[in-house]
Protein backbone atom coordinates (compact mmCIF):
# COMPACT_ATOMS: atom_id res chain seq x y z
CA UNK A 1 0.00 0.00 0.00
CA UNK A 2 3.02 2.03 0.80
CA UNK A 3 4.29 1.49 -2.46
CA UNK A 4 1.78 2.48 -4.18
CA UNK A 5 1.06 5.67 -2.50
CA UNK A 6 4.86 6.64 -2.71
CA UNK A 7 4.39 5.61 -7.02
CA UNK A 8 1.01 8.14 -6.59
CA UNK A 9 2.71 11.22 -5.57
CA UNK A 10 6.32 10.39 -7.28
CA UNK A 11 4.52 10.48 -10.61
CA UNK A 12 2.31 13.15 -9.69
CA UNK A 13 5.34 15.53 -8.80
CA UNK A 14 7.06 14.37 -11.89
CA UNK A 15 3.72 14.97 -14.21
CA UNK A 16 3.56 18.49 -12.99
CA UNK A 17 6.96 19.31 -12.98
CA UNK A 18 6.95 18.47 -16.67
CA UNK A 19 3.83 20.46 -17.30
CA UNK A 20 5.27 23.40 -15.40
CA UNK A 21 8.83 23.25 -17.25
CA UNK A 22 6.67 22.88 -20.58
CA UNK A 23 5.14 25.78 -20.28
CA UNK A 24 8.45 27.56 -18.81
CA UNK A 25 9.68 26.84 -22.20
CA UNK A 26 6.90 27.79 -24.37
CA UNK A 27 7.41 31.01 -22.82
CA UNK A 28 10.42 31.81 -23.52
CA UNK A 29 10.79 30.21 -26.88
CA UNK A 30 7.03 31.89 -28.06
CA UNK A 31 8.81 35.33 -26.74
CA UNK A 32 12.75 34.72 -28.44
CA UNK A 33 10.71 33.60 -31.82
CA UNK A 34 8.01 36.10 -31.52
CA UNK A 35 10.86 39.40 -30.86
CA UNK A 36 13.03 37.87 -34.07
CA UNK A 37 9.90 37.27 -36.25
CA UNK A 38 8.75 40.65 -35.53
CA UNK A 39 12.34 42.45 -36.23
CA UNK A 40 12.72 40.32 -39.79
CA UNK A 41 8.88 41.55 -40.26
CA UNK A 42 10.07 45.57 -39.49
CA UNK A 43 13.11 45.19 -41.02
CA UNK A 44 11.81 43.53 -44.49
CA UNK A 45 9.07 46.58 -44.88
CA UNK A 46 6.11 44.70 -43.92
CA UNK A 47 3.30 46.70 -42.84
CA UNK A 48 2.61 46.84 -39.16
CA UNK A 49 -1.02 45.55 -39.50
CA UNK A 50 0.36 42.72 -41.47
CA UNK A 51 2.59 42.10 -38.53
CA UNK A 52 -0.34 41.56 -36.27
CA UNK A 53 -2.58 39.72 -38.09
CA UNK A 54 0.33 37.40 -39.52
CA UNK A 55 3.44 37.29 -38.24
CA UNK A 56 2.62 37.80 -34.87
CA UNK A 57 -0.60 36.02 -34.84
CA UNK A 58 1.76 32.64 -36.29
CA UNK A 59 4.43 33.22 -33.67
CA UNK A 60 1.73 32.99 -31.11
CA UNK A 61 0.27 29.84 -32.44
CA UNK A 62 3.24 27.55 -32.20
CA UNK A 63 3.39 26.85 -28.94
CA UNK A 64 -0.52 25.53 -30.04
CA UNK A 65 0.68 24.25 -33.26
CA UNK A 66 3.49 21.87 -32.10
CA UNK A 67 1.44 20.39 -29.28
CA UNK A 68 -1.20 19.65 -31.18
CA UNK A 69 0.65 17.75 -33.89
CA UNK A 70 2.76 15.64 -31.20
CA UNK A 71 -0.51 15.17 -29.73
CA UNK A 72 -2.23 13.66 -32.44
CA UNK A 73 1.04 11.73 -33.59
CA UNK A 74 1.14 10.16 -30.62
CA UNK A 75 -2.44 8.98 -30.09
CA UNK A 76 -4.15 11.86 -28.10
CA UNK A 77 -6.40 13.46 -30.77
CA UNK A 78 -8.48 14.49 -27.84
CA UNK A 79 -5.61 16.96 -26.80
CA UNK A 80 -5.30 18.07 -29.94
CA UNK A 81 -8.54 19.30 -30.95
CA UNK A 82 -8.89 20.35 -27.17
CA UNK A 83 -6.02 22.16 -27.95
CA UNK A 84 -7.31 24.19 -30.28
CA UNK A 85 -10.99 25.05 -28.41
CA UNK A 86 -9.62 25.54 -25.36
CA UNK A 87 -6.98 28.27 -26.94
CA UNK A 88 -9.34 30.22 -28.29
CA UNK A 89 -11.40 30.41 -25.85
CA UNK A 90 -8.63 31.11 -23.66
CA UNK A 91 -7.39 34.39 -26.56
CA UNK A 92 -10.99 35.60 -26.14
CA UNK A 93 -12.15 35.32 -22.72
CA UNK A 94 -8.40 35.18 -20.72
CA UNK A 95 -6.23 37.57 -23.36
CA UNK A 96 -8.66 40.16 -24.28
CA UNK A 97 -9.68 40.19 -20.84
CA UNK A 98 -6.90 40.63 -18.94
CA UNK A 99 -5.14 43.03 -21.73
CA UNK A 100 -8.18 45.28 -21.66
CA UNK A 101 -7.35 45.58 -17.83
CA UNK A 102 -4.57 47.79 -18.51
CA UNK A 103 -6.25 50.03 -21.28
CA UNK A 104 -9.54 49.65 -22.93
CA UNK A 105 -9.00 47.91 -26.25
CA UNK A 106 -10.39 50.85 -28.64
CA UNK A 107 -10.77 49.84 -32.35
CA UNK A 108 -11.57 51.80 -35.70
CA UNK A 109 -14.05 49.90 -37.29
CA UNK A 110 -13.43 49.54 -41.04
CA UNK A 111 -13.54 47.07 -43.92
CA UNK A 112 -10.23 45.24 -42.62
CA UNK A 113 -11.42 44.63 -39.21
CA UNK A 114 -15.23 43.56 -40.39
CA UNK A 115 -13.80 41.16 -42.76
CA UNK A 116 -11.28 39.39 -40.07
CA UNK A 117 -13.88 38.92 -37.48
CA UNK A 118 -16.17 37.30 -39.73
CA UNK A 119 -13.18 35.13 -41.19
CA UNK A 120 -13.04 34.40 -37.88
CA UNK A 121 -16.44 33.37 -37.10
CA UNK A 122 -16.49 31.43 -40.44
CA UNK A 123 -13.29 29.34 -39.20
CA UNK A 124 -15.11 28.34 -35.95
CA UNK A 125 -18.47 27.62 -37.47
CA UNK A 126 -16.39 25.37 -40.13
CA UNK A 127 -14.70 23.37 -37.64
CA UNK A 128 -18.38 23.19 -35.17
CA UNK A 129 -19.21 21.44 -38.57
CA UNK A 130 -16.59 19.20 -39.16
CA UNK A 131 -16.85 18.09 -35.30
CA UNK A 132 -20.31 17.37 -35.75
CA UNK A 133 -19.45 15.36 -38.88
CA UNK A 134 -17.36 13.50 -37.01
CA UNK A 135 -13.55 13.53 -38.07
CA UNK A 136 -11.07 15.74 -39.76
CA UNK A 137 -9.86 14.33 -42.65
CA UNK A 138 -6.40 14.53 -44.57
CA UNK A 139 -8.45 16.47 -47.38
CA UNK A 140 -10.42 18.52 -45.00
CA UNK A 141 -6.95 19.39 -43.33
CA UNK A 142 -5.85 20.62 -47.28
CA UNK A 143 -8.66 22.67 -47.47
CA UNK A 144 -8.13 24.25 -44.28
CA UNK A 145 -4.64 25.22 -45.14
CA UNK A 146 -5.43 26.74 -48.79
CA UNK A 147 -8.24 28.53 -46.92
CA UNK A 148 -5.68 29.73 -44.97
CA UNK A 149 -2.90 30.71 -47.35
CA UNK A 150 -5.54 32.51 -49.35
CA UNK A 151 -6.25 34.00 -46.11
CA UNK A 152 -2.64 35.30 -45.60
CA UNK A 153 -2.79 36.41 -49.30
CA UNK A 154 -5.76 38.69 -48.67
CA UNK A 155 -4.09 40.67 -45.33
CA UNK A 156 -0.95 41.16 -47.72
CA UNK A 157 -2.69 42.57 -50.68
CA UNK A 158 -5.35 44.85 -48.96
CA UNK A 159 -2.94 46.03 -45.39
CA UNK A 160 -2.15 49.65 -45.51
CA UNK A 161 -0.12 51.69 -43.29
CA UNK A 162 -1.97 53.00 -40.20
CA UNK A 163 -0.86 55.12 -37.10
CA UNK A 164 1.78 52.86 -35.49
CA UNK A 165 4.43 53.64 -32.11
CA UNK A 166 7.77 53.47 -33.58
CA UNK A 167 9.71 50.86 -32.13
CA UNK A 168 11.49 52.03 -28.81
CA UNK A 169 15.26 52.40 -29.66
CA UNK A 170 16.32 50.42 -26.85
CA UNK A 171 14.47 47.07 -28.31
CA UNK A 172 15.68 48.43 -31.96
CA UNK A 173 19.18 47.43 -30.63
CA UNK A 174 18.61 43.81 -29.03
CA UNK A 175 19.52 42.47 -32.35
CA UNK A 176 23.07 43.28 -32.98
CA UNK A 177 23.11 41.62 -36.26
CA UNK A 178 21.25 39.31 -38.89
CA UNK A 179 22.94 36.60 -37.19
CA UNK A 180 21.96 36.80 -33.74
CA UNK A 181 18.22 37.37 -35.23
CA UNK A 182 17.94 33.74 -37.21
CA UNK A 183 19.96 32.53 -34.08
CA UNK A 184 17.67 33.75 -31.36
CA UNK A 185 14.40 32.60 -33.84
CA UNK A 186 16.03 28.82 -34.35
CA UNK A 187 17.08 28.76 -30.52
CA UNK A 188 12.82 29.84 -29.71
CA UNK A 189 11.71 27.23 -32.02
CA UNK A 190 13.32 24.90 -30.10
CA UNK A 191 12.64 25.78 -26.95
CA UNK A 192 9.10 25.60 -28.20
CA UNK A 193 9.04 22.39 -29.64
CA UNK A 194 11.21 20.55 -26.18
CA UNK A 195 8.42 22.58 -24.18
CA UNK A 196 5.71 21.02 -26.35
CA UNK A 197 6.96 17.74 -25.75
CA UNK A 198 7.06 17.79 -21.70
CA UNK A 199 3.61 19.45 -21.88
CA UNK A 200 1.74 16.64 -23.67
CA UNK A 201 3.16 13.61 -21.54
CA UNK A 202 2.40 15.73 -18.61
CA UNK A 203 -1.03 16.63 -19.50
CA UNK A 204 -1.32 12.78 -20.46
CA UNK A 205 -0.24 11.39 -16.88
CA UNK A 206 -2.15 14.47 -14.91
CA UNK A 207 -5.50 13.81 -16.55
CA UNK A 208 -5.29 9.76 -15.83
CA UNK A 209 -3.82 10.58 -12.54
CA UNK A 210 -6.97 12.75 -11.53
CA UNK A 211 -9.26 11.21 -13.66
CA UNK A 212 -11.30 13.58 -16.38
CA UNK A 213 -10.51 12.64 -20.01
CA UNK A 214 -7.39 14.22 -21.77
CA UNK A 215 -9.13 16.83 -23.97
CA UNK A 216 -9.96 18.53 -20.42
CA UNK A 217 -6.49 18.70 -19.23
CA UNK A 218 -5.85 20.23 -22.83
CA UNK A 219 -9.02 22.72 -22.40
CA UNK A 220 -7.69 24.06 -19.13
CA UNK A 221 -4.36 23.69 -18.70
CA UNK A 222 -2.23 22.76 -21.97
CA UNK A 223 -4.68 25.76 -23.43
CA UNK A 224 -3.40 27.98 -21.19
CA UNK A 225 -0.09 26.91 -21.60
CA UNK A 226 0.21 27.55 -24.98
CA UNK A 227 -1.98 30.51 -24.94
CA UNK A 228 0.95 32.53 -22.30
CA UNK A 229 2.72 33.76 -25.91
CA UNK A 230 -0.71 35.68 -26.54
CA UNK A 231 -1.59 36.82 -23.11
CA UNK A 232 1.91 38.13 -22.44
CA UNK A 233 2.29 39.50 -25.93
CA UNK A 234 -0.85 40.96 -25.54
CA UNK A 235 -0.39 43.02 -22.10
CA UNK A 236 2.99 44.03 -22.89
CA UNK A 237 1.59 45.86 -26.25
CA UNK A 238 -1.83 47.03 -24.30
CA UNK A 239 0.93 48.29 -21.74
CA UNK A 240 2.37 50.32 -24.81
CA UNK A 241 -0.96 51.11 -25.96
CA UNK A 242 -0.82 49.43 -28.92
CA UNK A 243 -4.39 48.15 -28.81
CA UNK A 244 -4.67 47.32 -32.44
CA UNK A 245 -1.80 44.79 -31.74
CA UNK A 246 -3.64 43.19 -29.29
CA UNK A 247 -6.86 42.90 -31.28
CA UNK A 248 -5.29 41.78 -34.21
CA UNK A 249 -3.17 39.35 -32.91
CA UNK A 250 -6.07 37.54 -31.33
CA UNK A 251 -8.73 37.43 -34.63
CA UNK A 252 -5.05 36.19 -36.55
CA UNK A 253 -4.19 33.79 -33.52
CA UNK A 254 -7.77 32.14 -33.43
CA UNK A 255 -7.96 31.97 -37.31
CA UNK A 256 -4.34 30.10 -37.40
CA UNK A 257 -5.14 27.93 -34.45
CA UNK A 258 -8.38 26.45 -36.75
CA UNK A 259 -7.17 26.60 -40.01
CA UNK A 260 -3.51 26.21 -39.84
CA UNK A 261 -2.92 23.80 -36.49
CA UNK A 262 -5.91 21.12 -37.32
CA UNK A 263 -5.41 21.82 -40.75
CA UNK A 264 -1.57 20.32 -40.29
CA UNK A 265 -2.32 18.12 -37.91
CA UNK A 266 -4.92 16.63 -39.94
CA UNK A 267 -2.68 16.04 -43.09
CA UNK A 268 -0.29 14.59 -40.75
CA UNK A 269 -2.75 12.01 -39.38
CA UNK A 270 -6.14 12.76 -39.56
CA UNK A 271 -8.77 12.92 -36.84
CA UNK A 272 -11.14 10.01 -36.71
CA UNK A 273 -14.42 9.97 -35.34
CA UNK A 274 -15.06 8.68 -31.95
CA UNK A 275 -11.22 9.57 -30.92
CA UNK A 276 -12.31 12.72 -28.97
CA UNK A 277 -14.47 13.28 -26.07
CA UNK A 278 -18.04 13.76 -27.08
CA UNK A 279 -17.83 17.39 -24.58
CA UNK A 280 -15.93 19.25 -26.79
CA UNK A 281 -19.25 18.23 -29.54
CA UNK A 282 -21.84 19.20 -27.13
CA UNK A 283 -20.27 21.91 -25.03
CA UNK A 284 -16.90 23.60 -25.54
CA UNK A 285 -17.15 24.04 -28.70
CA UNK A 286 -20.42 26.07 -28.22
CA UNK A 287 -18.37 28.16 -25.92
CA UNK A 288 -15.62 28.86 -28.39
CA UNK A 289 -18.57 30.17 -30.76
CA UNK A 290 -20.18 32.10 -28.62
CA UNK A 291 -17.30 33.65 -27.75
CA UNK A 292 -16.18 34.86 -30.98
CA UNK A 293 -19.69 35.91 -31.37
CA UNK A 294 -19.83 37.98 -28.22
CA UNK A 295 -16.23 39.35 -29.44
CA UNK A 296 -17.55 40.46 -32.86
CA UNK A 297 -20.75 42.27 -32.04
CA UNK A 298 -19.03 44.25 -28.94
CA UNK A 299 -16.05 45.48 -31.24
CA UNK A 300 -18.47 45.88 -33.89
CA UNK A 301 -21.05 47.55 -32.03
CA UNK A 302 -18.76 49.46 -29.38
CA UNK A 303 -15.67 49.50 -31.09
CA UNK A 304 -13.92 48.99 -28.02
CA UNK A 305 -13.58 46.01 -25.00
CA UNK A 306 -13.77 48.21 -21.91
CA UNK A 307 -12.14 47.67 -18.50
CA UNK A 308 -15.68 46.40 -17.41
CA UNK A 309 -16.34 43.99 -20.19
CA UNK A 310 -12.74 43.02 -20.03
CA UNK A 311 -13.33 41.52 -16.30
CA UNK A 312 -16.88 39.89 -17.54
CA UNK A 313 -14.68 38.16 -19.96
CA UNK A 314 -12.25 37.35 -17.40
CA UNK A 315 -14.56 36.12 -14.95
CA UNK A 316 -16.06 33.95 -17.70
CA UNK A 317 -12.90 32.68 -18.85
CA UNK A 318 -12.64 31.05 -14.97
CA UNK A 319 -16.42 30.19 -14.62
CA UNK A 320 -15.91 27.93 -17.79
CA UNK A 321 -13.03 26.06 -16.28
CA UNK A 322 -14.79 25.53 -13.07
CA UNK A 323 -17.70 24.23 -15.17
CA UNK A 324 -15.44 21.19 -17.33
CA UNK A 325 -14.13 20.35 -14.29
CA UNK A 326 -16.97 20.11 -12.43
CA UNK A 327 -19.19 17.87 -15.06
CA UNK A 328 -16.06 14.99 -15.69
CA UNK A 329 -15.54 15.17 -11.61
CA UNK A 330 -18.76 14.23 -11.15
CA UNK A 331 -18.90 11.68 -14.12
């Protein structure tokens, strides 16, 4: 009996020590690739709302992007896709919420931003559909990854130059040289990737040690893992008052978590029916649209998330993780 307790609590120290040094290094790699992405991005020419929407919005995703593809490789669909929902609810509810905390998130409503929040509620309604269907297939994966590319194609063609904070000269100089940019960007994906890796078999071992299926240990806690690139990217530019940023790095993040994380990890290996928990059908995935529907008509109606809808947001974000835990508990 002894033994057994002492094997309990040896692998439950060890499960979250990986999950906590998993995320340590998602951190830090999502904030070394983000800075060099960003500086090859100013330093190329590339518009600043181009930045946001793209570059920025990819840098974010990888954390998401390389866990979900090691999750599906290695049997765990469930995290995968759980992944993904849990993310973006996690960009909407926790990121926009807690950014908007330090200066409400003001936004000029125009063409660009109209036709990114519907792309964005068009990429969540797709994949609501292709959960219902049942599976994500190798050619639905394709199509999600043109989609996307044409996507990219679009914010190239029609982004024009809007007011924009020069960069501070102090962060103009943490680059010395071309060099120590590719370095610092090849040294983050790495970091990224190793801190994928511990994540998963952490999340893996904490949700059978506790017992609620996998894709609720990646709704809650591998979600908000991956999603600490957006939330600190996202205070540290609200902080700036770069609000824009902040916006647009959430509608891009949310769109590339759909399209361009389940699209890849689908081509990879695709997601068969019956391989996920039935919740993220019935429930989360619900959530995640109502989300980005509540996050479209307030910017669209308002133009701005305030401090006060910013901490409804917030305490929704913490009311929905109480709520998954609470229905598998019970189960």
């Amino acid at each position: 009996m002894d033994s057994l307790t002492l094997s309990f609590y040896d692998t439950s120290i060890l499960s979250m020590g990986a999950l906590f040094f998993g995320i340590i290094m998602l951190i830090k790699g999502g904030s070394w690739a983000i800075d060099a992405s960003v500086y090859v991005a100013e330093r190329h020419g590339i518009s600043p709302m181009v930045v946001g929407f793209t570059i920025i919005a990819f840098g974010t995703s990888l954390p998401e992007l390389i866990v979900s593809v090691f999750a599906n490789l290695q049997g765990a669909p469930g995290i995968a896709l759980g992944n993904v929902v849990g993310s973006n609810i996690a960009n909407i509810l926790l990121v926009l919420g807690c950014a908007s905390l330090f200066i409400t998130l003001s936004a000029r409503i125009s063409k660009e931003l109209v036709r990114d929040l519907v792309f964005m509620l068009f990429a969540t309604i797709a994949l609501a559909g292709l959960l219902y269907y049942g599976e994500i297939t190798r050619m639905s994966g394709i199509i999600m990854l043109v989609i996307l590319a044409v996507y990219v194609f679009v914010q190239f063609r029609t982004s024009r130059e809007e007011d924009f904070s020069p960069q501070d000269p102090e962060e103009a100089d943490v680059f010395k040289n071309d060099y120590m940019v590719y370095f610092t960007l090849g040294v983050g994906l790495i970091c990224i990737a190793v801190g994928a890796e511990f994540l998963v078999k952490g999340a893996r071992v904490s949700a059978g040690l506790i017992g609620v299926p996998d894709s609720v240990i990646a709704l809650s806690i591998v979600a908000f893992g991956t999603s600490l690139p957006e939330l600190s990217t996202s205070i540290i530019a609200a902080r700036r008052k770069q609000a824009g940023m902040v916006i647009g790095n959430i509608i891009g993040s949310n769109v590339f978590n759909i399209l361009m994380i389940l699209g890849i990890s689908a081509v990879i290996k695709p997601i068969e029916q019956d391989s996920f928990s039935p919740q993220l059908v019935s429930f989360d995935i619900w959530v995640t649209l109502i989300a980005a529907l509540i996050c479209t008509l307030v910017l669209l109606l308002k133009g701005r998330i305030s401090r006060l809808t910013g901490g409804m947001f917030f305490l929704a974000y913490i009311g929905y993780n109480v709520v998954i835990y609470t229905m598998n508990l019970a189960i």
